[in-house]
Protein backbone atom coordinates (compact mmCIF):
# COMPACT_ATOMS: atom_id res chain seq x y z
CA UNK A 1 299.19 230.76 24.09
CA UNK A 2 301.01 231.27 20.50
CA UNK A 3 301.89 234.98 20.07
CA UNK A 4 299.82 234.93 16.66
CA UNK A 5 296.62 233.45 18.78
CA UNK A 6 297.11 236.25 21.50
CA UNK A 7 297.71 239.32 18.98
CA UNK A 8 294.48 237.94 16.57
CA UNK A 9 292.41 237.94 20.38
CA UNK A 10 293.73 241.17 21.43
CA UNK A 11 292.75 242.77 18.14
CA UNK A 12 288.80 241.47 18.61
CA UNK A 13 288.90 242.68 22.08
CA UNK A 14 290.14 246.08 20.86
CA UNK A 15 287.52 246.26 17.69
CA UNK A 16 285.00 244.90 20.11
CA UNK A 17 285.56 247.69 22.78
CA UNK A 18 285.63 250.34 20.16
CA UNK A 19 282.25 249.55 18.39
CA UNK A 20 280.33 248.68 21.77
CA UNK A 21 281.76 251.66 24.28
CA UNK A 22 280.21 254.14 21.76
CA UNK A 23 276.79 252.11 21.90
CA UNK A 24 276.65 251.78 25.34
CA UNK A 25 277.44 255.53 25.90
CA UNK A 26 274.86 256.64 23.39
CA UNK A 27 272.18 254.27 25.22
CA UNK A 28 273.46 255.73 27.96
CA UNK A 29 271.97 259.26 26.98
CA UNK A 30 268.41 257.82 26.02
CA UNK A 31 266.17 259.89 28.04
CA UNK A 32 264.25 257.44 30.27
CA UNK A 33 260.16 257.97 30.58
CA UNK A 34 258.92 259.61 34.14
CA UNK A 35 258.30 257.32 36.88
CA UNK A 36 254.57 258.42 37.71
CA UNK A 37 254.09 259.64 41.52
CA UNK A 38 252.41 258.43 44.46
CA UNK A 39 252.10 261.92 46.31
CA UNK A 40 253.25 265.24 45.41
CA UNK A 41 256.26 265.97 47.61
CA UNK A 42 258.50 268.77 48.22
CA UNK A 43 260.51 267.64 45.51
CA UNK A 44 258.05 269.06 43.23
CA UNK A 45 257.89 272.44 44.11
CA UNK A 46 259.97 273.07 41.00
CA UNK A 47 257.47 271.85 38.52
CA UNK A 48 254.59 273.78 40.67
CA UNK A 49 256.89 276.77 40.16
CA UNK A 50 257.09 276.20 36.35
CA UNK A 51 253.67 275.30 35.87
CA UNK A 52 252.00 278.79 38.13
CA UNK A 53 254.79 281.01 36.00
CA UNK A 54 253.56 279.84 32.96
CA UNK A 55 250.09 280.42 33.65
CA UNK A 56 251.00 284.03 34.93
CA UNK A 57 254.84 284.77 33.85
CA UNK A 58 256.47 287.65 35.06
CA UNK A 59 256.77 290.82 33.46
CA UNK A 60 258.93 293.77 32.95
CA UNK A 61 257.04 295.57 35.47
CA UNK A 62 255.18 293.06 37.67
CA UNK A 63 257.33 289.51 39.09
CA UNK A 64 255.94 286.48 37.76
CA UNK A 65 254.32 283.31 40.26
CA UNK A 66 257.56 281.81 40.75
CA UNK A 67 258.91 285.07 42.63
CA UNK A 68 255.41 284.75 44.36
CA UNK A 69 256.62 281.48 45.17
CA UNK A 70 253.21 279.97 44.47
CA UNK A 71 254.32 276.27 43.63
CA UNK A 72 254.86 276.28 48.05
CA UNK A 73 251.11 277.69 48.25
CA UNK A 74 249.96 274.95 46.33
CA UNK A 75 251.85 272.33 47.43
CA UNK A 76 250.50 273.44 51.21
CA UNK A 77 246.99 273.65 49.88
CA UNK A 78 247.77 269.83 48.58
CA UNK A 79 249.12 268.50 51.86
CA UNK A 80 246.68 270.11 53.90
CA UNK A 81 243.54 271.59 52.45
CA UNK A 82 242.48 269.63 49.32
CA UNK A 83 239.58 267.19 49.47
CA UNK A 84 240.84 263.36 48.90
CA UNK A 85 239.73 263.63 44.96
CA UNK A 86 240.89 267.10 44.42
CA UNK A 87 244.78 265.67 45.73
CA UNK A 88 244.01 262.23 43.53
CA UNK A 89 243.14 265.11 40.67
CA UNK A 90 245.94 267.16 40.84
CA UNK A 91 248.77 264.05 41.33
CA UNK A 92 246.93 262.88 38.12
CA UNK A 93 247.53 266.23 36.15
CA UNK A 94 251.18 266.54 37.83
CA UNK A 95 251.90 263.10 36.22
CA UNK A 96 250.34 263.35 33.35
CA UNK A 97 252.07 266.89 32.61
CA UNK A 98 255.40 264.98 33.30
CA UNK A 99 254.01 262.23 31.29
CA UNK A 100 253.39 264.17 28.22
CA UNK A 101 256.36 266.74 28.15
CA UNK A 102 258.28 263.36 27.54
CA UNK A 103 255.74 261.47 24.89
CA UNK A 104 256.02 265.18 22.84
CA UNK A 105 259.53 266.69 23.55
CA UNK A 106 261.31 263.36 25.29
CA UNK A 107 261.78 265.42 28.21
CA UNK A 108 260.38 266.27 32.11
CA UNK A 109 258.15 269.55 32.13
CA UNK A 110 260.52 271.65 33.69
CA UNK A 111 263.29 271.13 30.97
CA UNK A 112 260.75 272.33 28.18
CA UNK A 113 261.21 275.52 26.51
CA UNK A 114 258.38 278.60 27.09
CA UNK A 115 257.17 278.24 24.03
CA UNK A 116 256.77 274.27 24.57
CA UNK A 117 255.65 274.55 27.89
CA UNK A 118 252.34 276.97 26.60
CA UNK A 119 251.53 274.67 24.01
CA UNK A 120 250.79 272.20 27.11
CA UNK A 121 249.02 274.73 29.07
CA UNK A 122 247.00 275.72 26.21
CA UNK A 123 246.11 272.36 25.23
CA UNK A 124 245.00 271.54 29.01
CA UNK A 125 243.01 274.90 29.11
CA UNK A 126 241.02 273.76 25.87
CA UNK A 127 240.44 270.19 27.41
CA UNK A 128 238.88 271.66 30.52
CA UNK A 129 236.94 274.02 28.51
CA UNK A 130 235.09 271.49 26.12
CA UNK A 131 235.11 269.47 29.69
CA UNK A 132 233.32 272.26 31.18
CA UNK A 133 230.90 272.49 28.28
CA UNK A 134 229.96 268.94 28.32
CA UNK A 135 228.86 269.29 31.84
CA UNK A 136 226.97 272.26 30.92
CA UNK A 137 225.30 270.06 28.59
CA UNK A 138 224.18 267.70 30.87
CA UNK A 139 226.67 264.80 30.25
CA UNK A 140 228.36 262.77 33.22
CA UNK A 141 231.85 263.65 32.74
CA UNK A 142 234.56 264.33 35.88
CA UNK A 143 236.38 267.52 36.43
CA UNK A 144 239.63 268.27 34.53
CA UNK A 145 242.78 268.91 36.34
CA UNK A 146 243.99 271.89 34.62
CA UNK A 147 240.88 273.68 36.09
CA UNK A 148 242.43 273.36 39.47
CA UNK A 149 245.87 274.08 38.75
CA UNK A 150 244.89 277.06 37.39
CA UNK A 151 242.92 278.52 40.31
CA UNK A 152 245.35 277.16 42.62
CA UNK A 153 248.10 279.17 40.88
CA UNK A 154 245.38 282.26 40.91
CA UNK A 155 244.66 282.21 44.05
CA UNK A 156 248.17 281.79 45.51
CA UNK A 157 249.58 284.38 42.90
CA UNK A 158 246.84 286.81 44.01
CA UNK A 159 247.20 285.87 47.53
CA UNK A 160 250.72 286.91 47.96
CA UNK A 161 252.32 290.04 48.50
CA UNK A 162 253.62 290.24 45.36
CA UNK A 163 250.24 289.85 44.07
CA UNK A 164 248.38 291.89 45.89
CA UNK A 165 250.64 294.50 45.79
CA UNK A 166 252.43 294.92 42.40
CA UNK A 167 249.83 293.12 40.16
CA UNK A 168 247.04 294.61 41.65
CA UNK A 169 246.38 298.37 42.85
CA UNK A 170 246.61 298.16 46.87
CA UNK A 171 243.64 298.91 48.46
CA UNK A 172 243.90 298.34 51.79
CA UNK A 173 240.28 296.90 53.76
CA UNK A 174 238.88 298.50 55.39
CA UNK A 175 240.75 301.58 54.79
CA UNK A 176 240.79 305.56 56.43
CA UNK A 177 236.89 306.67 57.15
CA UNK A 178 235.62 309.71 55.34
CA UNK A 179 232.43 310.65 57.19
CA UNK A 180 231.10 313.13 54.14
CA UNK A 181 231.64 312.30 50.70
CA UNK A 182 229.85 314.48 48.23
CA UNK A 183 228.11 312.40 45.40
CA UNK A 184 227.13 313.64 41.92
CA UNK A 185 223.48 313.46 40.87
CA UNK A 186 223.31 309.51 39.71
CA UNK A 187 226.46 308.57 41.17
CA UNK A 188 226.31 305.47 43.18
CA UNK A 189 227.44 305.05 46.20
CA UNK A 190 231.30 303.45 47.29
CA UNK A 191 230.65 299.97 48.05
């Protein structure tokens, strides 16, 4: 090979390398679309953890579900509670949540901003609501996720010792006796 042929080939090699490494870096960084999921799994504790402290984030006083650590409760209830179309329910919602965190922000759940993340939530809550009122109405329609995601997170939050003891006033059952309690005229009764 001529010197002149090898410099001119070198030079194409080098412009070549230089406009495609760039390209295939940047198409590197495309964010790639969830892969929907068979089963909920351990692995996705995290995005029951986002989703529950969402629904009931912490506070300055009071820790949120995460420190509750209700994404375990309802993974649990999932693996070993839930009827076979309440699991095929919430694996729907888990995907679809996935699912549309990337069609709106190109991005999982869990890497959404607060703000983003409620405008989710809120839009699931107002799907399950109209759901709800269509079966009020009479009309065949099946039950919305977000329905029982949201009383899965409840009851977990309020289940835990965080919730039953910062979020909520402790009243231990049965509690101390008190044989005479004098009543005011009309008072009822404690329960």
């Amino acid at each position: 090979m001529k010197r002149k042929d090898f410099l001119r080939l070198s030079g194409s090699l080098a412009v070549g390398t230089v406009t495609t490494a760039p390209a295939l870096l940047v198409s590197g960084c495309e964010p790639t679309p969830p892969v929907a999921r068979e089963n909920i799994t351990e692995k996705d504790i995290p995005i029951l953890n986002e989703v529950a402290e969402t629904i009931l984030p912490a506070t300055k006083d009071v820790p949120g579900a995460k420190a509750a650590k209700t994404g375990d409760y309802i993974f649990m209830m999932y693996t070993d509670m839930l009827k076979d179309d309440d699991r095929a329910l919430l694996l729907l919602g888990i995907n679809k949540l996935d699912a549309d965190a990337f069609g709106l922000f190109k991005t999982d759940f869990n890497g959404l901003e607060k703000e983003k993340k409620e405008f989710l939530l809120r839009n699931y809550h107002n799907e399950a609501f109209a759901y709800g009122q269509q079966k009020a109405a009479g009309l065949p329609i099946n039950k919305h996720f977000y329905g029982l995601l949201r009383s899965l997170t409840l009851s977990g939050y309020f289940g835990s010792e965080i919730g039953s003891t910062k979020a909520r006033i402790y009243n231990p059952v049965p509690g101390g006796f008190k044989g005479c309690i004098p009543l005011k005229p009309g008072q009822k009764p404690l329960g």
